[in-house]
C-alpha atoms as a PDB file:
ATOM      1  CA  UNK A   1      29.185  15.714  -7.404  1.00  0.00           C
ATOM      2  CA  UNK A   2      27.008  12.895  -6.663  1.00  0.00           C
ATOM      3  CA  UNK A   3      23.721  12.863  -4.381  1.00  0.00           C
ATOM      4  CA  UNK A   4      25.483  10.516  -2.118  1.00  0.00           C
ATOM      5  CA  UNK A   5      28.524  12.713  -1.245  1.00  0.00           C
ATOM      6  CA  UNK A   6      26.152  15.736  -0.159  1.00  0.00           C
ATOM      7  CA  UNK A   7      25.392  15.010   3.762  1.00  0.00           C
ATOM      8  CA  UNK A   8      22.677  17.266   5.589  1.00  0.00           C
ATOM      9  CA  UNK A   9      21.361  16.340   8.588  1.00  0.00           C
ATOM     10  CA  UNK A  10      17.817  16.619   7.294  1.00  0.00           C
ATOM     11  CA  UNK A  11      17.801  15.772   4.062  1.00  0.00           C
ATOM     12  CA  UNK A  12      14.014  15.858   3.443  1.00  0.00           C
ATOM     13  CA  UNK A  13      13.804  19.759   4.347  1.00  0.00           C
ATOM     14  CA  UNK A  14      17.240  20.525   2.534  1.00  0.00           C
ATOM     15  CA  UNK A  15      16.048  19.200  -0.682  1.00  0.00           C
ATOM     16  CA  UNK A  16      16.578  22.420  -1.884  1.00  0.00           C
ATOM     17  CA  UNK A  17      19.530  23.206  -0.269  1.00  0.00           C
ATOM     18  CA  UNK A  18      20.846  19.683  -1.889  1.00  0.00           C
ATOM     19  CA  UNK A  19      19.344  20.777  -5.594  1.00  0.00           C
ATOM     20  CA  UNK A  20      21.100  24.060  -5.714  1.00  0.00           C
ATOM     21  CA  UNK A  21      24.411  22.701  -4.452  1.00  0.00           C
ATOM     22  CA  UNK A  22      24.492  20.110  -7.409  1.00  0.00           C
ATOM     23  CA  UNK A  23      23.309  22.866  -9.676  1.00  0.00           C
ATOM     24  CA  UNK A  24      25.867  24.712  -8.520  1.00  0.00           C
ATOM     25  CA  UNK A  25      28.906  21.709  -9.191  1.00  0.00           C
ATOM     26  CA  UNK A  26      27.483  20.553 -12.263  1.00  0.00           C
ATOM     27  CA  UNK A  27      26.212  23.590 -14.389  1.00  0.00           C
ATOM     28  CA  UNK A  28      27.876  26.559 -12.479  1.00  0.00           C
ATOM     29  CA  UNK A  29      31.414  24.946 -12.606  1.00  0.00           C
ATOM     30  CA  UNK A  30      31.840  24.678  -8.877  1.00  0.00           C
ATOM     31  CA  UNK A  31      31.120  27.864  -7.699  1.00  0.00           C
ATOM     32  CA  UNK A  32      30.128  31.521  -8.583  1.00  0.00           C
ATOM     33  CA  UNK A  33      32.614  33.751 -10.720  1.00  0.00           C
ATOM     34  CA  UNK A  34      33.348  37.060  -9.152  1.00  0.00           C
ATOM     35  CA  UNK A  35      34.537  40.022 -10.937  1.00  0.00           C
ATOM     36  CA  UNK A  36      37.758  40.327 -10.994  1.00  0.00           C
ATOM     37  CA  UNK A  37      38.057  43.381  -9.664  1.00  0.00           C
ATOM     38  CA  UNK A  38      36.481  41.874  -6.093  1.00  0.00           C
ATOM     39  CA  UNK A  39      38.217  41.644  -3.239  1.00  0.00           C
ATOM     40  CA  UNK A  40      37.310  37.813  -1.481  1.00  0.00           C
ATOM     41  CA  UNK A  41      38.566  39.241   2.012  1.00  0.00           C
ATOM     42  CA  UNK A  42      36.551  41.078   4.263  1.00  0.00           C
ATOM     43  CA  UNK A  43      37.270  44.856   5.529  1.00  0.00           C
ATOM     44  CA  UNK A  44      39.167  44.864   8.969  1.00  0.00           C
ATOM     45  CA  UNK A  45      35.768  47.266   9.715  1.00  0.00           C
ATOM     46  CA  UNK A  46      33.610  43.985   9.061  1.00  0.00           C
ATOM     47  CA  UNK A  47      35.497  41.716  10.943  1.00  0.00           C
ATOM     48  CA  UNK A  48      35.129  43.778  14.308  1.00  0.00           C
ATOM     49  CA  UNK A  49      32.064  41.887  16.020  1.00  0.00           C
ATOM     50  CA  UNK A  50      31.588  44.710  17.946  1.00  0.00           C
ATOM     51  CA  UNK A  51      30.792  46.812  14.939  1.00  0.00           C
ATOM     52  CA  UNK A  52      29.350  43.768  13.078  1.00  0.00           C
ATOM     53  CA  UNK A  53      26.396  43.052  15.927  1.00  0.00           C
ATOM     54  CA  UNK A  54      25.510  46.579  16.560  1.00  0.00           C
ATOM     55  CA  UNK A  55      21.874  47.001  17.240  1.00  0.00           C
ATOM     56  CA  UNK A  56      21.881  49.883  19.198  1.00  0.00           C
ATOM     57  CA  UNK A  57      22.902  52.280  16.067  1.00  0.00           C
ATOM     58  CA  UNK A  58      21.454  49.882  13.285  1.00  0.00           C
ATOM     59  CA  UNK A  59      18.203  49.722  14.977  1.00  0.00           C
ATOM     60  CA  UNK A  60      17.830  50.916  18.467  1.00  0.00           C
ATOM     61  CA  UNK A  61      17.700  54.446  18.768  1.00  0.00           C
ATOM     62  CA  UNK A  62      15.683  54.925  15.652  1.00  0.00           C
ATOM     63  CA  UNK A  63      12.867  52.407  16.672  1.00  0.00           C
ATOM     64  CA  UNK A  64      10.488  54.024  19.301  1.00  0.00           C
ATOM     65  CA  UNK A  65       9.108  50.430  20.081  1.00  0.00           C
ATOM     66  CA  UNK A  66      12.407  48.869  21.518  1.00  0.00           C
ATOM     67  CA  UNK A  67      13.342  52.414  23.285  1.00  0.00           C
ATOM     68  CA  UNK A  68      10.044  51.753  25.350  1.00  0.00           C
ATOM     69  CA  UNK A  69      10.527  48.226  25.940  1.00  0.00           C
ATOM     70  CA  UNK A  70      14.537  49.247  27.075  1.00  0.00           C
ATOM     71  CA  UNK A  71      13.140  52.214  29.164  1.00  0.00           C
ATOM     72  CA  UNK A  72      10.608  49.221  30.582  1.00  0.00           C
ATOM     73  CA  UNK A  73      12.898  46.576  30.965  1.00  0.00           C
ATOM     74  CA  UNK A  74      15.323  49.217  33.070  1.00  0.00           C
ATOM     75  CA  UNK A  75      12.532  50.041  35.217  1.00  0.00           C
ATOM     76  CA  UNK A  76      11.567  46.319  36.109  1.00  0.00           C
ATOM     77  CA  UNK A  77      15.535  45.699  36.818  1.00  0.00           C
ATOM     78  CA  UNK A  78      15.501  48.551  39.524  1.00  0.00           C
ATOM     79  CA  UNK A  79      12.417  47.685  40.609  1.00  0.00           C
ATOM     80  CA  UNK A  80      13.442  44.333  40.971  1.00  0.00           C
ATOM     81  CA  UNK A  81      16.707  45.705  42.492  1.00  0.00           C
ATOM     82  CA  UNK A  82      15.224  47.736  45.178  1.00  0.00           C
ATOM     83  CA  UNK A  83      12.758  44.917  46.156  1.00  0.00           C
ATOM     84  CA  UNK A  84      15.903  42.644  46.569  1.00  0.00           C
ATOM     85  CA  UNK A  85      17.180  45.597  49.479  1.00  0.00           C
ATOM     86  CA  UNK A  86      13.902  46.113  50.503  1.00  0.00           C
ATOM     87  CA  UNK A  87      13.310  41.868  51.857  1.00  0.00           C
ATOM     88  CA  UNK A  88      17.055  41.716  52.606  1.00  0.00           C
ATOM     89  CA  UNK A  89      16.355  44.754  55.473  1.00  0.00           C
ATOM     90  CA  UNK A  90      13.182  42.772  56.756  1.00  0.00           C
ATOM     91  CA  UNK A  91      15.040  39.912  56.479  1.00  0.00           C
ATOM     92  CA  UNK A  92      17.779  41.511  58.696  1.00  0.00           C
ATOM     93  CA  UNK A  93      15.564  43.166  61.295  1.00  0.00           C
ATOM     94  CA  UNK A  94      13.187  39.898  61.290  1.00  0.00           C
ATOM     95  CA  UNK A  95      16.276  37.632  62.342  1.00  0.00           C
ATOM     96  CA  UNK A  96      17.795  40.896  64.619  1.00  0.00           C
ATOM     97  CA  UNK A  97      13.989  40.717  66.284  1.00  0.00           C
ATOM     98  CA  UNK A  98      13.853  36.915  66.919  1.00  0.00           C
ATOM     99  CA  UNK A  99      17.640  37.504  68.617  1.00  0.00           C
ATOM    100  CA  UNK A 100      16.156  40.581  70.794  1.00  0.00           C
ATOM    101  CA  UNK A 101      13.532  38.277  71.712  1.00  0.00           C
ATOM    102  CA  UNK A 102      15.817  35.321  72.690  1.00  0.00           C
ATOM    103  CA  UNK A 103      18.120  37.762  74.363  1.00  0.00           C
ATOM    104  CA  UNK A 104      15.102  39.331  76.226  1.00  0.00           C
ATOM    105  CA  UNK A 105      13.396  35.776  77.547  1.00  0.00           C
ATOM    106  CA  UNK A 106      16.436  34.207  78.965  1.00  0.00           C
ATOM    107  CA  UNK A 107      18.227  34.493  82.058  1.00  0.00           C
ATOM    108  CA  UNK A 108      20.907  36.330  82.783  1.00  0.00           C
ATOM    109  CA  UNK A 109      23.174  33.531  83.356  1.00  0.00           C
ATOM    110  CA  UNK A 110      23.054  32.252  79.453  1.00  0.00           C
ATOM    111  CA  UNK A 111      26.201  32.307  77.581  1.00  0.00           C
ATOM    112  CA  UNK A 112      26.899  33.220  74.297  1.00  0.00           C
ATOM    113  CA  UNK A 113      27.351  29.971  72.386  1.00  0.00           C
ATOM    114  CA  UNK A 114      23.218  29.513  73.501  1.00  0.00           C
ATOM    115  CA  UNK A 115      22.172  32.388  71.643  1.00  0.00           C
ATOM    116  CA  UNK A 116      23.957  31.293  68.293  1.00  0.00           C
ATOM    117  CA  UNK A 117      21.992  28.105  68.324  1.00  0.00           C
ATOM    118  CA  UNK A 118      19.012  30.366  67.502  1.00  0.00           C
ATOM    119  CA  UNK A 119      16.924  29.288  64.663  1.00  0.00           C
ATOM    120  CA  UNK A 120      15.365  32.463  62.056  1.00  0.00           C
ATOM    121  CA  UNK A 121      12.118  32.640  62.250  1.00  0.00           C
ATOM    122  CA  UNK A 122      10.550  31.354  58.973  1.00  0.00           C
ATOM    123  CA  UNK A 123       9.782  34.776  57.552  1.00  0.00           C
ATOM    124  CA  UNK A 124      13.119  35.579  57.668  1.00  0.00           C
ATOM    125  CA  UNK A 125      14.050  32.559  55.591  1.00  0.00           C
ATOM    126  CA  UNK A 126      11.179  33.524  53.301  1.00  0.00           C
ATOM    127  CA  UNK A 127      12.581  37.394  52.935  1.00  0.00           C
ATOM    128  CA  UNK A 128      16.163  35.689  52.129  1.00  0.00           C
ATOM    129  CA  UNK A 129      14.007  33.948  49.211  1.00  0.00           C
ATOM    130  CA  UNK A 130      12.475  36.822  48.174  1.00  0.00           C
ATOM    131  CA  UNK A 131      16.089  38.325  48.115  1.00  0.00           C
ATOM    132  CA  UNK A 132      17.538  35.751  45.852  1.00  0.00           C
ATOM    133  CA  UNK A 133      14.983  35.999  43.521  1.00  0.00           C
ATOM    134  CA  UNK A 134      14.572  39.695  43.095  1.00  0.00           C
ATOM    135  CA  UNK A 135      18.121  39.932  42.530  1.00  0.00           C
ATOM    136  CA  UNK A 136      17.784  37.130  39.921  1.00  0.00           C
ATOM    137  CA  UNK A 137      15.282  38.927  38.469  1.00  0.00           C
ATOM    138  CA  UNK A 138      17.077  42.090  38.104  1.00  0.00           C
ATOM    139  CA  UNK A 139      20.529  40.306  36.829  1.00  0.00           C
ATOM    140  CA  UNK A 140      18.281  38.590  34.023  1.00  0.00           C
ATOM    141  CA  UNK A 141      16.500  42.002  33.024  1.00  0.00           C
ATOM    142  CA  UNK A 142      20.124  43.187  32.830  1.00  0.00           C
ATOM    143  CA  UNK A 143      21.069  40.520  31.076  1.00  0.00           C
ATOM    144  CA  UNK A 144      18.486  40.425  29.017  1.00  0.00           C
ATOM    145  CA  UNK A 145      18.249  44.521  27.967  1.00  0.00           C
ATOM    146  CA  UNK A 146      22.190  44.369  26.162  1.00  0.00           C
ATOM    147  CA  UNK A 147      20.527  42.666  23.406  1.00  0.00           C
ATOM    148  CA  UNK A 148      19.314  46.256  22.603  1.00  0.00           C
ATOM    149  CA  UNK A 149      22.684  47.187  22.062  1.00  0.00           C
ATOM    150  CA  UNK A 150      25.208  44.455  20.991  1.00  0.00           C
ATOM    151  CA  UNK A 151      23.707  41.061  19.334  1.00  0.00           C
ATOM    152  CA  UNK A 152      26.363  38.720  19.111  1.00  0.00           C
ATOM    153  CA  UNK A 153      25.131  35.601  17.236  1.00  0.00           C
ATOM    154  CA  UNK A 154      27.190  32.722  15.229  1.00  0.00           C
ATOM    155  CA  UNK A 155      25.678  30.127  13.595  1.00  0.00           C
ATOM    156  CA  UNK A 156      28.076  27.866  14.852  1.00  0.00           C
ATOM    157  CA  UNK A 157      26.668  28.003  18.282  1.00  0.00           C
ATOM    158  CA  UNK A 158      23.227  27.867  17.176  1.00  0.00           C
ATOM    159  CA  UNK A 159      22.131  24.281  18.448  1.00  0.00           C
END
């Protein structure tokens, strides 16, 4: 096999990559010779990527370092959880005050279609901020602490 037909898409850092593949066709006949008594085919066991990107049992509950940053991570997500309730209520009552308020200064001959053209006040819109986000937060922490226990990675989506 010629230098030519090998194609990397960095051929500068695979010179080594490049070397051993033509050491490979040239001296090693083409490949590596297995023992006969191999088997080439993977174990239905290895082929289940469930099994295959275990953390948790590989490496999870026998590291002390990642149970503390999983028993961490859980405790940001609620936090961040209950802080999403938490401005959604003063969001509600904020918006259920400015209507009281509306309700309370105008005259008794108003009609209904007047009080839906009330605007939120802006700490309402700021507590429905601070309600997206939390929840965000906690959804990515979620998100984020199942790498502890399932790791699926191909290196054909690695880009």
């Amino acid at each position: 096999m010629a230098r030519d037909s090998l194609y990397t898409q960095s051929p500068r850092q695979d010179k080594m990559t490049i070397a051993f593949r033509q050491w490979l066709s040239l001296r090693a006949g083409g490949g590596i010779h297995w023992d006969s008594g191999c088997n080439p085919h993977l174990s239905l066991e290895k082929l289940d990527k469930e099994k295959l990107f275990d953390v948790w049992t590989t490496h999870t509950q026998n590291c002390s370092y990642c149970q503390n940053a999983l028993k961490n991570i859980n405790r940001l997500t609620m936090l961040a959880y209950v802080a999403a309730v938490a401005c959604l209520c003063v969001g509600v009552i904020l918006d259920a005050r400015a209507v009281a308020m509306m309700v309370a200064l105008s005259s008794g001959g108003q009609t209904a279609t007047s009080l839906l053209t009330v605007i939120p006040p802006t700490g309402f819109w700021f507590a429905l901020g601070g309600t997206i986000l939390f929840a965000t937060v906690g959804y990515l922490l979620k998100k984020f602490s199942r790498l502890f226990y399932i790791y699926k990675f191909e290196h054909a989506h690695n880009n």
